[in-house]
Structures are given as C-alpha cells and as structure tokens.
C-alpha atoms as a PDB file:
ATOM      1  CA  UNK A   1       0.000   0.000   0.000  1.00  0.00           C
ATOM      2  CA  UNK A   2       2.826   2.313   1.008  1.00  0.00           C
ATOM      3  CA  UNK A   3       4.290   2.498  -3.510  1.00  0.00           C
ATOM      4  CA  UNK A   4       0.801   3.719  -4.039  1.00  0.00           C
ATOM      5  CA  UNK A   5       0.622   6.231  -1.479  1.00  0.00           C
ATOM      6  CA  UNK A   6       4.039   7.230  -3.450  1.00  0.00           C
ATOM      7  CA  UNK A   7       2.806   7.314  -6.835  1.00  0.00           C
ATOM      8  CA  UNK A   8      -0.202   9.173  -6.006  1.00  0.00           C
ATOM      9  CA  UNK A   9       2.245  11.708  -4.532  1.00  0.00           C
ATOM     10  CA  UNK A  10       4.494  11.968  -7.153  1.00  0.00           C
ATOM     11  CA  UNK A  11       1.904  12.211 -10.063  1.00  0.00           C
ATOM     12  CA  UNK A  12       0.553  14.972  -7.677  1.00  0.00           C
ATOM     13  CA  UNK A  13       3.820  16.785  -7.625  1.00  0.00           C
ATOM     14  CA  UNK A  14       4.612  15.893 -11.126  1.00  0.00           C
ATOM     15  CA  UNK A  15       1.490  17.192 -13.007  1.00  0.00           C
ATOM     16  CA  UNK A  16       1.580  20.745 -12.537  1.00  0.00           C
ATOM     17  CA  UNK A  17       4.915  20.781 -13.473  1.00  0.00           C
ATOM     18  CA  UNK A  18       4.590  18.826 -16.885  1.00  0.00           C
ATOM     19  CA  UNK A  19       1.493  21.001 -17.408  1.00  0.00           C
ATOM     20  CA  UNK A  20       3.776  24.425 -16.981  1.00  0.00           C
ATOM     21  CA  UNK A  21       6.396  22.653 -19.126  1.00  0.00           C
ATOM     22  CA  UNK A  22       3.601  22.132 -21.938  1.00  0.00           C
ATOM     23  CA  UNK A  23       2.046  25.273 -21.778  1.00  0.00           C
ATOM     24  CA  UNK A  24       5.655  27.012 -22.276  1.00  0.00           C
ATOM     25  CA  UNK A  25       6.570  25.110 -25.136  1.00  0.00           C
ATOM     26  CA  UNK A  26       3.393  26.002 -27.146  1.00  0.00           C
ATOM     27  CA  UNK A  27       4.262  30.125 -26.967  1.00  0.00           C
ATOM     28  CA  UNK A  28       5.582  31.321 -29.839  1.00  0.00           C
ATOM     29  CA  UNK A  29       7.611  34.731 -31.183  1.00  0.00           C
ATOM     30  CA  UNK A  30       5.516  36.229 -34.070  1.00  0.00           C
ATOM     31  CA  UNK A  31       7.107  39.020 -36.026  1.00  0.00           C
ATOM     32  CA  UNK A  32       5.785  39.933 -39.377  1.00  0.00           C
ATOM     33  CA  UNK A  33       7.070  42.527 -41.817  1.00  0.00           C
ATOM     34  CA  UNK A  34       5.085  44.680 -43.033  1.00  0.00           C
ATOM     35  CA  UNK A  35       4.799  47.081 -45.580  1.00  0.00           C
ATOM     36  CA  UNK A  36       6.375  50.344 -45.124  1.00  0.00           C
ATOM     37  CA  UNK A  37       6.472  53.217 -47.793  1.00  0.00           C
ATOM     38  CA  UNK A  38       9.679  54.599 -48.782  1.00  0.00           C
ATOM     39  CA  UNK A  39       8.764  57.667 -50.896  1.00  0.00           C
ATOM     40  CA  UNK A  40      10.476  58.158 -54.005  1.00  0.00           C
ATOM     41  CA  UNK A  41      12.882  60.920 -52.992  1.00  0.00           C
ATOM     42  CA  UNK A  42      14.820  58.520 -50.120  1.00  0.00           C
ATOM     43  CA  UNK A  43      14.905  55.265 -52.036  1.00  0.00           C
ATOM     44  CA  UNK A  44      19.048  55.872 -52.774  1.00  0.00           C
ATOM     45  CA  UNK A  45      19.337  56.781 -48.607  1.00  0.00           C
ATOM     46  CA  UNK A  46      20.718  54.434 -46.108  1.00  0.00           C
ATOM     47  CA  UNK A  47      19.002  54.762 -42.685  1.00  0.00           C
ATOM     48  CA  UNK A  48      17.873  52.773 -39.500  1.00  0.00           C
ATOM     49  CA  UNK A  49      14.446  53.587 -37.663  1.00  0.00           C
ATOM     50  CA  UNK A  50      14.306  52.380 -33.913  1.00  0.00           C
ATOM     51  CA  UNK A  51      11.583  51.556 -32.144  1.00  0.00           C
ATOM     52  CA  UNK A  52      11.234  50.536 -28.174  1.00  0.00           C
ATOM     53  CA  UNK A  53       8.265  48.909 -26.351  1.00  0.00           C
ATOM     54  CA  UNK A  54       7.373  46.463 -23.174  1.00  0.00           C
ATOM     55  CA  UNK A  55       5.964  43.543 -23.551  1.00  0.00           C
ATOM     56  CA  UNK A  56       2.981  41.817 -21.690  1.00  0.00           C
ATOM     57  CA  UNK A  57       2.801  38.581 -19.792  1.00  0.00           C
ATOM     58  CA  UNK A  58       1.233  37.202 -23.057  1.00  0.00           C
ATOM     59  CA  UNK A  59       3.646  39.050 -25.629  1.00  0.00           C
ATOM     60  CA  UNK A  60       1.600  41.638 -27.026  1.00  0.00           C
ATOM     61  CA  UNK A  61       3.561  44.650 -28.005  1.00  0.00           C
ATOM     62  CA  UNK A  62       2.931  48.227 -25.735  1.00  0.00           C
ATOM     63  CA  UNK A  63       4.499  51.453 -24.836  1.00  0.00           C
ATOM     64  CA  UNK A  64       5.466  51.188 -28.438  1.00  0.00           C
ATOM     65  CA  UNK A  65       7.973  54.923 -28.802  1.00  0.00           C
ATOM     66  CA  UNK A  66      10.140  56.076 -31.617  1.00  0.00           C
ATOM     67  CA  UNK A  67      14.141  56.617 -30.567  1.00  0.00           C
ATOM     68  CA  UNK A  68      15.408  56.848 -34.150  1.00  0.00           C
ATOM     69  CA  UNK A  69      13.147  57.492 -37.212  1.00  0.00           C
ATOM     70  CA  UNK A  70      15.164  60.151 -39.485  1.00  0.00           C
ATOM     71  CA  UNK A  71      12.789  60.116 -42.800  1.00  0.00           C
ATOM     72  CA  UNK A  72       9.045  58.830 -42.355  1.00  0.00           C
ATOM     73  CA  UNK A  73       6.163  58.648 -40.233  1.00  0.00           C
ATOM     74  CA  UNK A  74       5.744  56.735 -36.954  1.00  0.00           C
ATOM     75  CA  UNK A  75       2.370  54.815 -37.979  1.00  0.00           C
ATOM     76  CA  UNK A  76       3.482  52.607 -39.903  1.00  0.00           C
ATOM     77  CA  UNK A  77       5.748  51.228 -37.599  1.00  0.00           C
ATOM     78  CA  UNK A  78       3.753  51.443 -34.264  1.00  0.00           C
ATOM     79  CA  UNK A  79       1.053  50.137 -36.505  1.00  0.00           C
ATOM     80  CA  UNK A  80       3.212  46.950 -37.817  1.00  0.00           C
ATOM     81  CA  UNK A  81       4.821  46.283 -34.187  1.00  0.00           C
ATOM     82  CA  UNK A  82       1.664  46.020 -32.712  1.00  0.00           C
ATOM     83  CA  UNK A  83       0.660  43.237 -34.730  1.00  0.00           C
ATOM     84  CA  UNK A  84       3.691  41.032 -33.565  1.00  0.00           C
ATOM     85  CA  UNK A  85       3.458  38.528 -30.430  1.00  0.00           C
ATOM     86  CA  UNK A  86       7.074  37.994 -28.176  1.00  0.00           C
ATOM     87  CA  UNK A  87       5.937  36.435 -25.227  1.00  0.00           C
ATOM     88  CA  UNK A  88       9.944  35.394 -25.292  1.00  0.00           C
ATOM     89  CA  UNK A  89      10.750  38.639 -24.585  1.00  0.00           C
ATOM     90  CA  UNK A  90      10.816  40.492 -21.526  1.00  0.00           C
ATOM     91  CA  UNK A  91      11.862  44.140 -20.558  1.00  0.00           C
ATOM     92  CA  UNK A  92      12.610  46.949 -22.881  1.00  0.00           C
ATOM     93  CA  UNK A  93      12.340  45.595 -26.295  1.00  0.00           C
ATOM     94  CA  UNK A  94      14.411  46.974 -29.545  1.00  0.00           C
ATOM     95  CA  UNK A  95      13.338  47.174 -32.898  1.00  0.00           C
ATOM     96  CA  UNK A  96      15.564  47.949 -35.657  1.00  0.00           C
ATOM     97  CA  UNK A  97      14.469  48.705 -39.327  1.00  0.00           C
ATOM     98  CA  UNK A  98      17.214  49.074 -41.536  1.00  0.00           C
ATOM     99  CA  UNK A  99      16.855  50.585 -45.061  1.00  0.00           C
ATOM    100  CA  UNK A 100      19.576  50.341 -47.893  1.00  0.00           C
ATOM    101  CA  UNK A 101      18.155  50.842 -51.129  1.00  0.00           C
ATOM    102  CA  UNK A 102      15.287  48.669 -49.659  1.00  0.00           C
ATOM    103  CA  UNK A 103      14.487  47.056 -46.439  1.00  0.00           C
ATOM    104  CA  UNK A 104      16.671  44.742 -45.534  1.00  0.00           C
ATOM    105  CA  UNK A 105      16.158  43.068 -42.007  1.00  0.00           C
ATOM    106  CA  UNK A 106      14.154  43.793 -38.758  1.00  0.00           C
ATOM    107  CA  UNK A 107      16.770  43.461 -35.600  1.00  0.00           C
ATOM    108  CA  UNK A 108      14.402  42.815 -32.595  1.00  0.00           C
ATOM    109  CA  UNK A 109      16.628  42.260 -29.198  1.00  0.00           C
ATOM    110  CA  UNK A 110      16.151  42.566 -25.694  1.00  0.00           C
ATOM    111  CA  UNK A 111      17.641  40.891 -22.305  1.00  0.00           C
ATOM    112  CA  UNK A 112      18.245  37.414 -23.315  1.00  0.00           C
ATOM    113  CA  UNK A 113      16.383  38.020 -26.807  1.00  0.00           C
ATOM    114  CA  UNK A 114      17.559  38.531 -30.143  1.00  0.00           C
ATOM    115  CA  UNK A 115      16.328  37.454 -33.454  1.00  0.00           C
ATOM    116  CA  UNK A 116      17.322  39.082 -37.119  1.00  0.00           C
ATOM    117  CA  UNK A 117      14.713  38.791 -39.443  1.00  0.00           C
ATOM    118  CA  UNK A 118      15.826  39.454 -43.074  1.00  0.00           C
ATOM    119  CA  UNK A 119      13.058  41.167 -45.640  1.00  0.00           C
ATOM    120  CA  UNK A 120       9.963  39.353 -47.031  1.00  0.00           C
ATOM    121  CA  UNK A 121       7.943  41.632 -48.585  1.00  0.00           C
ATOM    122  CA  UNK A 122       4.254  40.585 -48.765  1.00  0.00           C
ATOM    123  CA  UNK A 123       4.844  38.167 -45.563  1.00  0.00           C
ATOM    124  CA  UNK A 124       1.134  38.065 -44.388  1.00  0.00           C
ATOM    125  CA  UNK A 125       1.131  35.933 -42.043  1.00  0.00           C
ATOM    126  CA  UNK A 126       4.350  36.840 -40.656  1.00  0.00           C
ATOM    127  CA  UNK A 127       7.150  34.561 -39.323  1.00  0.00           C
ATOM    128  CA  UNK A 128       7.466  32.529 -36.357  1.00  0.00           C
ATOM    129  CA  UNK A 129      11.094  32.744 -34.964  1.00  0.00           C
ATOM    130  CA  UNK A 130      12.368  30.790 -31.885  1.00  0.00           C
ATOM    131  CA  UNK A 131      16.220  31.723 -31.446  1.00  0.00           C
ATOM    132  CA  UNK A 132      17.721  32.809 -28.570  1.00  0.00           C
ATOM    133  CA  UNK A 133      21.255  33.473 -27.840  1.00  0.00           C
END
C-alpha cells in the first residue's frame, strides 16, 4: 500500500509541473514585416528607424515609442509592431528597421532576446522565430 501512497504523490507533484512545461513550449515569437512606404525621394538613402516597447505577460507589443526614425512617419511602424506577439521577450524591447536601397532586415533584441529577421515583402502571415542566444 505504502508504492501507491508514493505514486499518487508523485503524479501529484509531477502534473503541474509537466502542465507548466507544456504550456511554455506552445508560446511562440511572431514578427511579421510589413509594408512600409519609402517615398520616391529617399529610395538611394541608407538609414535605421528604432523603435522601443514592453511587452505583456502574453507578448503583445505596448508602450510602443520612436528613438530613431530620421525620414518617415511613426504609424506605420507602431502600426506593424503592434501586430507582432514575443511572449519570449521580456523588458525593454528593440526594434531595428534598416533601409539600404530597400528594407533589408528587422533586428528585434532585448535581455536574453535577439532574433534578425531578413526582408519578405508581402509576408502576411508573418514569421514565427524561436532563437535565442
């Protein structure tokens, strides 16, 4: 009677800790480029906009601010972050859009976070990433 009494207790213990395991493995990173105007005039420039913004517990994108944005608008960016999902990533996010003749990769990083997504115009349904470093 006493290895029953045991396994009861273990599968007790054990559970909820599978069941946080699972539930962990099943978030995913979503970032998705989107499409940002370049008007005509800057298409030969070089340039980097940057972007911060906090994360919730489930990943959605807030506090979204501009740092660096020498040439356009701040909508379509705010408007293109929001749509991502990092529930990876914790703290003060960065996102880095950088523009050489066309877009050429998103740099997203934060504490124990960093992914480099190159450009893929037209991605609607974005990208799932999983790397950390």
């Amino acid at each position: 009677m006493m290895p029953r009494k045991l396994v009861i207790l273990l599968f007790l213990l054990v559970f909820p800790l599978a069941s946080a395991l699972s539930a962990e493995s099943h978030m995913s990173d979503r970032i998705a480029w989107c499409e940002i105007a370049v008007p005509h005039d800057l298409r030969d420039a070089q340039f980097t906009a940057v972007f911060l913004f906090e994360t919730t517990k489930s990943g959605k994108p807030t506090n979204i601010r501009k740092v660096g944005n020498p040439f356009l608008g701040d909508e379509p960016f705010v408007a293109c972050i929001s749509g991502w999902s990092l529930p990876s990533a914790s703290g003060t996010v960065t996102a880095d859009f950088s523009w050489k003749w066309y877009w050429r990769e998103i740099d997203v990083s934060a504490k124990g976070f960093s992914v480099s997504l190159p450009y893929q115009p037209a991605a609607p349904t974005g990208k799932l990433v999983q790397k950390k470093p």
